[in-house]
C-alpha atoms as a PDB file:
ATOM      1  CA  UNK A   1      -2.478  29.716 -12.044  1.00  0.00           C
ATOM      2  CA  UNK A   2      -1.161  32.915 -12.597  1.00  0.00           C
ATOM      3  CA  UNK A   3       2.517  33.089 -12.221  1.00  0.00           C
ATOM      4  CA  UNK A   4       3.769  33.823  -8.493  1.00  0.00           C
ATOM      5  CA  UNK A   5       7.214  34.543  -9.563  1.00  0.00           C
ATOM      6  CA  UNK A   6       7.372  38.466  -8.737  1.00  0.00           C
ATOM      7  CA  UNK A   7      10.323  40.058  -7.798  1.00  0.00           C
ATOM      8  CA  UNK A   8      11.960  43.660  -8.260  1.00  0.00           C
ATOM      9  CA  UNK A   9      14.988  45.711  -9.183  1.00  0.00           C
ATOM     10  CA  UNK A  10      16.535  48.995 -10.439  1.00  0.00           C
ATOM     11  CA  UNK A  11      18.418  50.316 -12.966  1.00  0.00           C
ATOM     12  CA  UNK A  12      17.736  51.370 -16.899  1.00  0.00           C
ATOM     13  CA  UNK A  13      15.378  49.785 -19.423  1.00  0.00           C
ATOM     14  CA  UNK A  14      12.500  47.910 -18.966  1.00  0.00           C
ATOM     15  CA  UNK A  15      11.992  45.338 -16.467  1.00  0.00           C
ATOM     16  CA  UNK A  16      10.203  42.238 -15.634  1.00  0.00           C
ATOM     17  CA  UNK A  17       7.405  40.629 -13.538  1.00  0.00           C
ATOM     18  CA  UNK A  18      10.194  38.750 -11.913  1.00  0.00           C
ATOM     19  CA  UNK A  19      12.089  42.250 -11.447  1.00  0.00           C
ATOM     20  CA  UNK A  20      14.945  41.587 -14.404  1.00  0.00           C
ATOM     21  CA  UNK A  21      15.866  44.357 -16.578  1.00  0.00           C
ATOM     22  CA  UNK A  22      15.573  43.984 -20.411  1.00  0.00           C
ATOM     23  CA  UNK A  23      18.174  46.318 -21.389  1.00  0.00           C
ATOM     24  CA  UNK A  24      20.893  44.306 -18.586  1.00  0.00           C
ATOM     25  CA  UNK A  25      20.389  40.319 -20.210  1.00  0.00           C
ATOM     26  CA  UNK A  26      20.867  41.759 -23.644  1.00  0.00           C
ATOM     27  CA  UNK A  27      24.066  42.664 -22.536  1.00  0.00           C
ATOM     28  CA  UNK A  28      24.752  38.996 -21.236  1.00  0.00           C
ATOM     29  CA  UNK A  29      27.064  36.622 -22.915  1.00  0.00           C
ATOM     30  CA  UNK A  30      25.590  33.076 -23.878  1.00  0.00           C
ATOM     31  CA  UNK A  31      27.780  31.199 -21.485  1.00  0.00           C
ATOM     32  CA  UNK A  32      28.156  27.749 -21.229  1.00  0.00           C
ATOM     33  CA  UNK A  33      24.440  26.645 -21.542  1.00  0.00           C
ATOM     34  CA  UNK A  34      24.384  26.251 -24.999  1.00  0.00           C
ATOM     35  CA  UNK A  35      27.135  23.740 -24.791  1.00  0.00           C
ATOM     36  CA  UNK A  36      25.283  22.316 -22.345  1.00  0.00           C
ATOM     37  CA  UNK A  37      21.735  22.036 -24.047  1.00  0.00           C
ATOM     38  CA  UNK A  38      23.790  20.081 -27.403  1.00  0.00           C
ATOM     39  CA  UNK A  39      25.490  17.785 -24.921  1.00  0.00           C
ATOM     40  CA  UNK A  40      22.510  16.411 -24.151  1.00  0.00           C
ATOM     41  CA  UNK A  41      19.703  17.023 -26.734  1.00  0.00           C
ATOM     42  CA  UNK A  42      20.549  15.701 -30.189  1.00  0.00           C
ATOM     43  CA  UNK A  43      21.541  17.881 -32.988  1.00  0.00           C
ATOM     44  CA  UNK A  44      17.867  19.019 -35.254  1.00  0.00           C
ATOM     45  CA  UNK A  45      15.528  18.150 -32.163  1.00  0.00           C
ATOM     46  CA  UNK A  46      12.866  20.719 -31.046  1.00  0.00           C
ATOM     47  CA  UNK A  47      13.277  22.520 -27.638  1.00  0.00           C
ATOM     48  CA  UNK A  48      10.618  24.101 -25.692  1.00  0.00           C
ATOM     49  CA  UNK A  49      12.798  27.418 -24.082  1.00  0.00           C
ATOM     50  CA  UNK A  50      10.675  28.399 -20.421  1.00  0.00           C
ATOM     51  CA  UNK A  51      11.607  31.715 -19.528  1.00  0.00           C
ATOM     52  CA  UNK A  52      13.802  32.521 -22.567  1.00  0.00           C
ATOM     53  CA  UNK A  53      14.183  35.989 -21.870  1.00  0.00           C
ATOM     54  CA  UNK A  54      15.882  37.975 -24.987  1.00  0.00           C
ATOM     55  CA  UNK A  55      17.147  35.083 -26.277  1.00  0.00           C
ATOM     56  CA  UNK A  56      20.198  34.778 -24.620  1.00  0.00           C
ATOM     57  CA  UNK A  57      20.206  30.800 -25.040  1.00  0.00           C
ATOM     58  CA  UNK A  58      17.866  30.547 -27.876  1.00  0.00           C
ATOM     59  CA  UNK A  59      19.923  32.528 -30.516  1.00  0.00           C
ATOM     60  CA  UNK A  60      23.031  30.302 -30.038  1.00  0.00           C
ATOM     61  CA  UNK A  61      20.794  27.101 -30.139  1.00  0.00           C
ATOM     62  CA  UNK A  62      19.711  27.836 -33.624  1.00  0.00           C
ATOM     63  CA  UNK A  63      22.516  27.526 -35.823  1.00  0.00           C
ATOM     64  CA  UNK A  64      22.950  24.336 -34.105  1.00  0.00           C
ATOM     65  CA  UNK A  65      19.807  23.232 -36.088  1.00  0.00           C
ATOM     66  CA  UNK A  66      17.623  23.221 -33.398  1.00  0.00           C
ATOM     67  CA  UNK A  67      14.094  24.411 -33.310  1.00  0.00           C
ATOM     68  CA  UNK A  68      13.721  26.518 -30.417  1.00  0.00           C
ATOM     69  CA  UNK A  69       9.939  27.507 -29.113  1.00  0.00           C
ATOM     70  CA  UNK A  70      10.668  30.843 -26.780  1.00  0.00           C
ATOM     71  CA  UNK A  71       8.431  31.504 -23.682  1.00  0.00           C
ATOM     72  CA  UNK A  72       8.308  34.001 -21.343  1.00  0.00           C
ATOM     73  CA  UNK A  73       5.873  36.204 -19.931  1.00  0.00           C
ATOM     74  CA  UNK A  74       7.642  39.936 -20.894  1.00  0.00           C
ATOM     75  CA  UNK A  75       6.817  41.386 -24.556  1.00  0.00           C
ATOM     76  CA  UNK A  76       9.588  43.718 -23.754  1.00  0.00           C
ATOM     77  CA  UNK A  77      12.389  40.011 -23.827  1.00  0.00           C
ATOM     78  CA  UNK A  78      10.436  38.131 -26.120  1.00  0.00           C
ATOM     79  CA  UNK A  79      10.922  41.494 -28.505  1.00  0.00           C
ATOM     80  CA  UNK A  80      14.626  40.680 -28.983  1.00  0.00           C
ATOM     81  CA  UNK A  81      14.425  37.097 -30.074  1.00  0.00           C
ATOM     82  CA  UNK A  82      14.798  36.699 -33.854  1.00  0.00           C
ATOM     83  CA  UNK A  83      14.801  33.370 -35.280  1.00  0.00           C
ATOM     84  CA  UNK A  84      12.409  31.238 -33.208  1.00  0.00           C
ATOM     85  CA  UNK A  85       8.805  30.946 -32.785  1.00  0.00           C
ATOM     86  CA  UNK A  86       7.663  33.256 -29.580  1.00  0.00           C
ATOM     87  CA  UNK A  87       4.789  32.441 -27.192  1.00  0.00           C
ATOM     88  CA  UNK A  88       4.133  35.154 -24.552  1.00  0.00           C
ATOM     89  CA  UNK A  89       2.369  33.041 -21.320  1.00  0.00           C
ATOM     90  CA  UNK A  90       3.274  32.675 -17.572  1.00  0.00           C
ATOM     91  CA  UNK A  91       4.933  29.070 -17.764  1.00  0.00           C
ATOM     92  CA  UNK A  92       2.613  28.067 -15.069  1.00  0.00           C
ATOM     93  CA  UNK A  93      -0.556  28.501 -17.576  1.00  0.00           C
ATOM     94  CA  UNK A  94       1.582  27.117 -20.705  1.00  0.00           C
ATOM     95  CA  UNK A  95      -1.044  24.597 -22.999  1.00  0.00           C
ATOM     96  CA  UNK A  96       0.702  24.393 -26.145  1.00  0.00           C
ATOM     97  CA  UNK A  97      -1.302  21.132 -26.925  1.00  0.00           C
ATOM     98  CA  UNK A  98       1.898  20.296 -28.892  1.00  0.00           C
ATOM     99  CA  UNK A  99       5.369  18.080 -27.450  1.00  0.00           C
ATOM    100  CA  UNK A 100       9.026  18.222 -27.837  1.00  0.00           C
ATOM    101  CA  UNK A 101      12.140  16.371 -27.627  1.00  0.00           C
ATOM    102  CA  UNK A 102      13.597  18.793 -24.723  1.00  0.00           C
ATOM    103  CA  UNK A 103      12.081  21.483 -22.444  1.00  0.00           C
ATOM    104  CA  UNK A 104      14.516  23.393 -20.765  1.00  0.00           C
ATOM    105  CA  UNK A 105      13.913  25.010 -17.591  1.00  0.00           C
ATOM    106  CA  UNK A 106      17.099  27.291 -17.324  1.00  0.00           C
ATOM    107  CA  UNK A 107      17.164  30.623 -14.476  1.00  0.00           C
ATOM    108  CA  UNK A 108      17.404  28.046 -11.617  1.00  0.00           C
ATOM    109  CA  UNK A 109      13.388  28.158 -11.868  1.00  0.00           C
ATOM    110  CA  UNK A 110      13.103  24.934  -9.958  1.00  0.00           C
ATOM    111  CA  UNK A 111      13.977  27.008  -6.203  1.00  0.00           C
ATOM    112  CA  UNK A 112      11.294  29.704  -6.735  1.00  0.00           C
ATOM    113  CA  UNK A 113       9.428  29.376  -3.338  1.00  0.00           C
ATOM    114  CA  UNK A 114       6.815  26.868  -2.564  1.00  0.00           C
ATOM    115  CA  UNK A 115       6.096  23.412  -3.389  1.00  0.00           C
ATOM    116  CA  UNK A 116       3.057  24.349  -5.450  1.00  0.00           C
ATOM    117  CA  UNK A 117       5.263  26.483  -8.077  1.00  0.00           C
ATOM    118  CA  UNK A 118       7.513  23.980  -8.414  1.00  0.00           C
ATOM    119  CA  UNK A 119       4.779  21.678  -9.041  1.00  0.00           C
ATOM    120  CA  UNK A 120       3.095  23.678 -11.488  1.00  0.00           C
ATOM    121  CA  UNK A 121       6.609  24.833 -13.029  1.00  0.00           C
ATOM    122  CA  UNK A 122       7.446  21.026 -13.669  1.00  0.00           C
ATOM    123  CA  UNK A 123       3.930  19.909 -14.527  1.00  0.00           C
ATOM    124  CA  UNK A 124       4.122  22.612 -17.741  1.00  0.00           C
ATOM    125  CA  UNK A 125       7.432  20.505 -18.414  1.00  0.00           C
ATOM    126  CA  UNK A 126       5.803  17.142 -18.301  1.00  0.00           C
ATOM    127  CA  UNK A 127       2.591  17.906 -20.643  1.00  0.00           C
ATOM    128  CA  UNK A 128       5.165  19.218 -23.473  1.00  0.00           C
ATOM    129  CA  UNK A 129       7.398  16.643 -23.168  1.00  0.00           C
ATOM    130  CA  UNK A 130       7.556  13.934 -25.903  1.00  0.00           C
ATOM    131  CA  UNK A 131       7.616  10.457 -24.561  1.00  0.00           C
ATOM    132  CA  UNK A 132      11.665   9.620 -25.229  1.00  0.00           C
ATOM    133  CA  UNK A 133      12.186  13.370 -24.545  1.00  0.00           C
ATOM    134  CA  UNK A 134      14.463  15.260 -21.513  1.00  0.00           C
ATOM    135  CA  UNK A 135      13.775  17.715 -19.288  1.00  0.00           C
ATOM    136  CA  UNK A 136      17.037  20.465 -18.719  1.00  0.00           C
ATOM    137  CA  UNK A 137      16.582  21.806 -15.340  1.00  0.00           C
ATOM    138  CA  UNK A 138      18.954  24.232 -14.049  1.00  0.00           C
ATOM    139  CA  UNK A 139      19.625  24.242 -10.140  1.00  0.00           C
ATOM    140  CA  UNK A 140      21.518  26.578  -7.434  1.00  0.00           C
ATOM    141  CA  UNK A 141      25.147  25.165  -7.556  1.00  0.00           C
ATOM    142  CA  UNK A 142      24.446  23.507  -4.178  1.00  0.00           C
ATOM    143  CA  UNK A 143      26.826  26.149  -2.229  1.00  0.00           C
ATOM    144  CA  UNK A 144      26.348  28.919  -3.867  1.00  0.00           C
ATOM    145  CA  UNK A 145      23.406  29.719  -1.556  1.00  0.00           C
ATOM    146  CA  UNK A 146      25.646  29.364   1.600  1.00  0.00           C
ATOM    147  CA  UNK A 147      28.812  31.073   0.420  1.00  0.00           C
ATOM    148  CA  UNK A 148      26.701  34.422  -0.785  1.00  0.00           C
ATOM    149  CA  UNK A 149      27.373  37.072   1.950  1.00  0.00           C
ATOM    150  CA  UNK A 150      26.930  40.691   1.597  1.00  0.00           C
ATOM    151  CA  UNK A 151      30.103  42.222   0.094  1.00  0.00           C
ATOM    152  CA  UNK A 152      30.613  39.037  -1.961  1.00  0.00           C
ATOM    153  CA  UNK A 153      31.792  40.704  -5.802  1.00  0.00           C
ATOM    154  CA  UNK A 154      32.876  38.438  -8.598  1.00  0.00           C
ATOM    155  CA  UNK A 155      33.776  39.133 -12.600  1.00  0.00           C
ATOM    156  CA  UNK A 156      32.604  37.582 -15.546  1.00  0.00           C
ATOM    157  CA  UNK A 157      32.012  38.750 -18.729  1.00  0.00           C
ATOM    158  CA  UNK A 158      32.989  41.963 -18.336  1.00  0.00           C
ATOM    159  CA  UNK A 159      30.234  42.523 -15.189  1.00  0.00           C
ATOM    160  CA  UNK A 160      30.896  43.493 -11.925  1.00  0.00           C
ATOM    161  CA  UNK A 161      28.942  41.432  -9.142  1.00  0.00           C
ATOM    162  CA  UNK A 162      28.083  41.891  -5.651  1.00  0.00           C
ATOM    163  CA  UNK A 163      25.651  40.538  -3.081  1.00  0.00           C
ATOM    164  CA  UNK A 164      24.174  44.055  -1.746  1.00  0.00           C
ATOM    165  CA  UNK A 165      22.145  41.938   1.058  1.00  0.00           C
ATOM    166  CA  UNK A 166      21.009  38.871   2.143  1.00  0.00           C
ATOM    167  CA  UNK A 167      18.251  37.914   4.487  1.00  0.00           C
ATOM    168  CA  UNK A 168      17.410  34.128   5.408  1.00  0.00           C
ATOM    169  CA  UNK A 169      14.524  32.956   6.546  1.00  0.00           C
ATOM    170  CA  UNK A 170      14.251  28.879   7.403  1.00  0.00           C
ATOM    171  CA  UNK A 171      14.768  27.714   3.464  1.00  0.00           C
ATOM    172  CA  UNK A 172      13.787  31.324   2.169  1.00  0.00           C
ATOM    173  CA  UNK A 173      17.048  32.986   0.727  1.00  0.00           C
ATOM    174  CA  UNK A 174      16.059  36.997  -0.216  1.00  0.00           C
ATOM    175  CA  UNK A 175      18.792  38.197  -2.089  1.00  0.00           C
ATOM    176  CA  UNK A 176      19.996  41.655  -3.609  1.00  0.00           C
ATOM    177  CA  UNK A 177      22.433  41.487  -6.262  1.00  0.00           C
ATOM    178  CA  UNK A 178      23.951  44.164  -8.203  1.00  0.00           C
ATOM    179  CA  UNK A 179      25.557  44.294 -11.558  1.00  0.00           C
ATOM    180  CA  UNK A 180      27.929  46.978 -13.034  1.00  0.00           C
ATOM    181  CA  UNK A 181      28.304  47.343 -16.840  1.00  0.00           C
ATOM    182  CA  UNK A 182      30.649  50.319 -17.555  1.00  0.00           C
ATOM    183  CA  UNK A 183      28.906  53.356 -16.252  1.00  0.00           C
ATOM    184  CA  UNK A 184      25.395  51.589 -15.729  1.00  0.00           C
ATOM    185  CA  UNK A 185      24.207  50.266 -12.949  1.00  0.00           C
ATOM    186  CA  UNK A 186      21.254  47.156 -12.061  1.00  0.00           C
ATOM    187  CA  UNK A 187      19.908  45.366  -8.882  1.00  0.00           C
ATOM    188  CA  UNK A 188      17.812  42.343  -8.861  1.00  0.00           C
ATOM    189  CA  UNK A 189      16.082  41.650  -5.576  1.00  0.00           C
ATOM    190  CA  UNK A 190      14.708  38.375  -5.642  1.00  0.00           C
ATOM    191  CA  UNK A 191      13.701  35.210  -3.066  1.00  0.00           C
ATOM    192  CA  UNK A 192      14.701  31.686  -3.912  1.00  0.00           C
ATOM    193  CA  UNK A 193      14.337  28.730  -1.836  1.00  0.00           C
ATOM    194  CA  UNK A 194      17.620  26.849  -0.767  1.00  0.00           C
ATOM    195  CA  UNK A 195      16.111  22.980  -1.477  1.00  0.00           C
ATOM    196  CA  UNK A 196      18.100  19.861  -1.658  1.00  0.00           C
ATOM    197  CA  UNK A 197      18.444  16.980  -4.427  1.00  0.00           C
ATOM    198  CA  UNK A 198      15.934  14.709  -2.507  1.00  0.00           C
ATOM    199  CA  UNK A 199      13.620  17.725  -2.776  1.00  0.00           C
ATOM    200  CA  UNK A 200      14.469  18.220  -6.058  1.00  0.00           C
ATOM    201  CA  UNK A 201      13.210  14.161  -6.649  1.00  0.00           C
ATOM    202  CA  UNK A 202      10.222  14.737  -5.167  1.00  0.00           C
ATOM    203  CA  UNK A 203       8.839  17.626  -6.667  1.00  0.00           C
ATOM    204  CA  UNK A 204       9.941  15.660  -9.938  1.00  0.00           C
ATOM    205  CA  UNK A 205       8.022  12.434  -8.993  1.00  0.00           C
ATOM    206  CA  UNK A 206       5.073  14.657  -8.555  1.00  0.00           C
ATOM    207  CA  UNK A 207       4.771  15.871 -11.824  1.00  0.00           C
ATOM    208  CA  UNK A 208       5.249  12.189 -13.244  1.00  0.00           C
ATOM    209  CA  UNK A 209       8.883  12.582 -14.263  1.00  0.00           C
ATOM    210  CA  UNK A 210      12.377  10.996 -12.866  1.00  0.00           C
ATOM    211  CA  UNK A 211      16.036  12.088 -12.285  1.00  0.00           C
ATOM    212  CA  UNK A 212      17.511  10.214 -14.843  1.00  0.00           C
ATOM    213  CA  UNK A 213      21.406  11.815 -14.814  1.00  0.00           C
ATOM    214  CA  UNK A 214      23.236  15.418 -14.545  1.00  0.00           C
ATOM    215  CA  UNK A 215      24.903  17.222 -17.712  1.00  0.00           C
ATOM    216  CA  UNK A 216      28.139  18.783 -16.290  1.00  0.00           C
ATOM    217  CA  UNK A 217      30.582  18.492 -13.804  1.00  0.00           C
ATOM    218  CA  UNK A 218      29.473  20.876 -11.221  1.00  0.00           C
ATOM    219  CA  UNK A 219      26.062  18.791 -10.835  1.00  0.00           C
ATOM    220  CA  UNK A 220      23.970  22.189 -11.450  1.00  0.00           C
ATOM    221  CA  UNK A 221      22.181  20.740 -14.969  1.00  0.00           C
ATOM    222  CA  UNK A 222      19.524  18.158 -14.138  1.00  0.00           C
ATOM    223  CA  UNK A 223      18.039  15.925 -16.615  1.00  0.00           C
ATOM    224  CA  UNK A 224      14.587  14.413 -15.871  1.00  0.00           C
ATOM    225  CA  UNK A 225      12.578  12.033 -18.345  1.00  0.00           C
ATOM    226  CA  UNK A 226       8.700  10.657 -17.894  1.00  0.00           C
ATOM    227  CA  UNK A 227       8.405   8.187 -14.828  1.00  0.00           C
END
């Protein structure tokens, strides 16, 4: 299935199916997530990246000794990643007829709408994963999607947040963010769905996998292994 993951923005540079700009991640810091990744994958193993972007998370990973495999479905991200094998596919049509010791799902993938792109999302996951591998999954922290009100700003980085608008719709959550880098400007409109752990489970027992623990403290790093 093509990928139903389409969303839209503003602002310079290229952008995205899924309505990020190019030129706005390579301005991103790492973050935590590669900290995260090495606390639970062990140091040398092979990591299949969905949705890697430009590289944000792979670039760190590789002095680590990891071998990262990049996917994402924008020339313009997968452009920027130096380093690491590149495969340019919708994650939903991903047949790599190869496995790994992790797949990591970052971009809080796992609440794009619908059931059946979560399935497909987490079935990619499960045929790549090696049979003692992980899956990383990143979620929503789990109030994030109640606290964000128009108006709401935040820092980080050295980017300027806000919540332009929010609209919700039973679980749908349509959001407009916008981000401030010096004299440039980006908005990201996007729709997630606001899901709970025990739907979390059951998408995962679906595609033949199992909670088996969380990574960090704030409980938004899942890791799943085969059922």
């Amino acid at each position: 299935m093509a990928t139903m993951i389409r969303n839209g923005g503003t602002g310079p540079g290229a952008r995205t199916v899924d309505g990020c700009s190019v030129d706005f991640w390579k301005q991103l810091k790492p973050g935590p997530e590669p900290d995260i990744v090495a606390a639970a994958v062990p140091a040398g193993g092979s990591i299949l990246e969905l949705g890697a972007g430009v590289g944000r998370i792979t670039h760190p990973l590789l002095p680590r000794g990891y071998r990262v495999t990049a996917v994402d479905n924008s020339p313009e991200m997968l452009a920027e990643i130096r380093g690491a094998e590149t495969v340019l596919a919708d994650i939903e049509d991903l047949a790599l007829d190869r496995q790994f010791d992790a797949v990591l799902m970052g971009s809080c993938l796992i609440h794009a709408p619908g059931f059946e792109t979560r399935h497909a999302l987490l079935a990619t996951c499960r045929r790549h994963l090696a049979p003692d591998g992980q899956v990383l999954i990143q979620r929503h922290d789990p109030s994030w999607l109640d606290r964000a009100q128009p108006g709401f700003a935040w820092e980080a980085d050295g980017v300027r947040n806000q919540v332009d608008a929010v609209v919700r719709e039973d679980t749908l959550v349509r959001m407009t963010l916008r981000h401030t880098i010096g004299a440039e400007t980006w908005t990201h409109c996007f729709t997630t769905e606001q899901i709970d752990f025990s739907d979390i489970e059951q998408a995962l027992t679906a595609a033949d996998l199992r909670f088996a623990r969380f990574v960090d403290v704030r409980e938004t790093w899942i890791v799943a292994k085969t059922a």
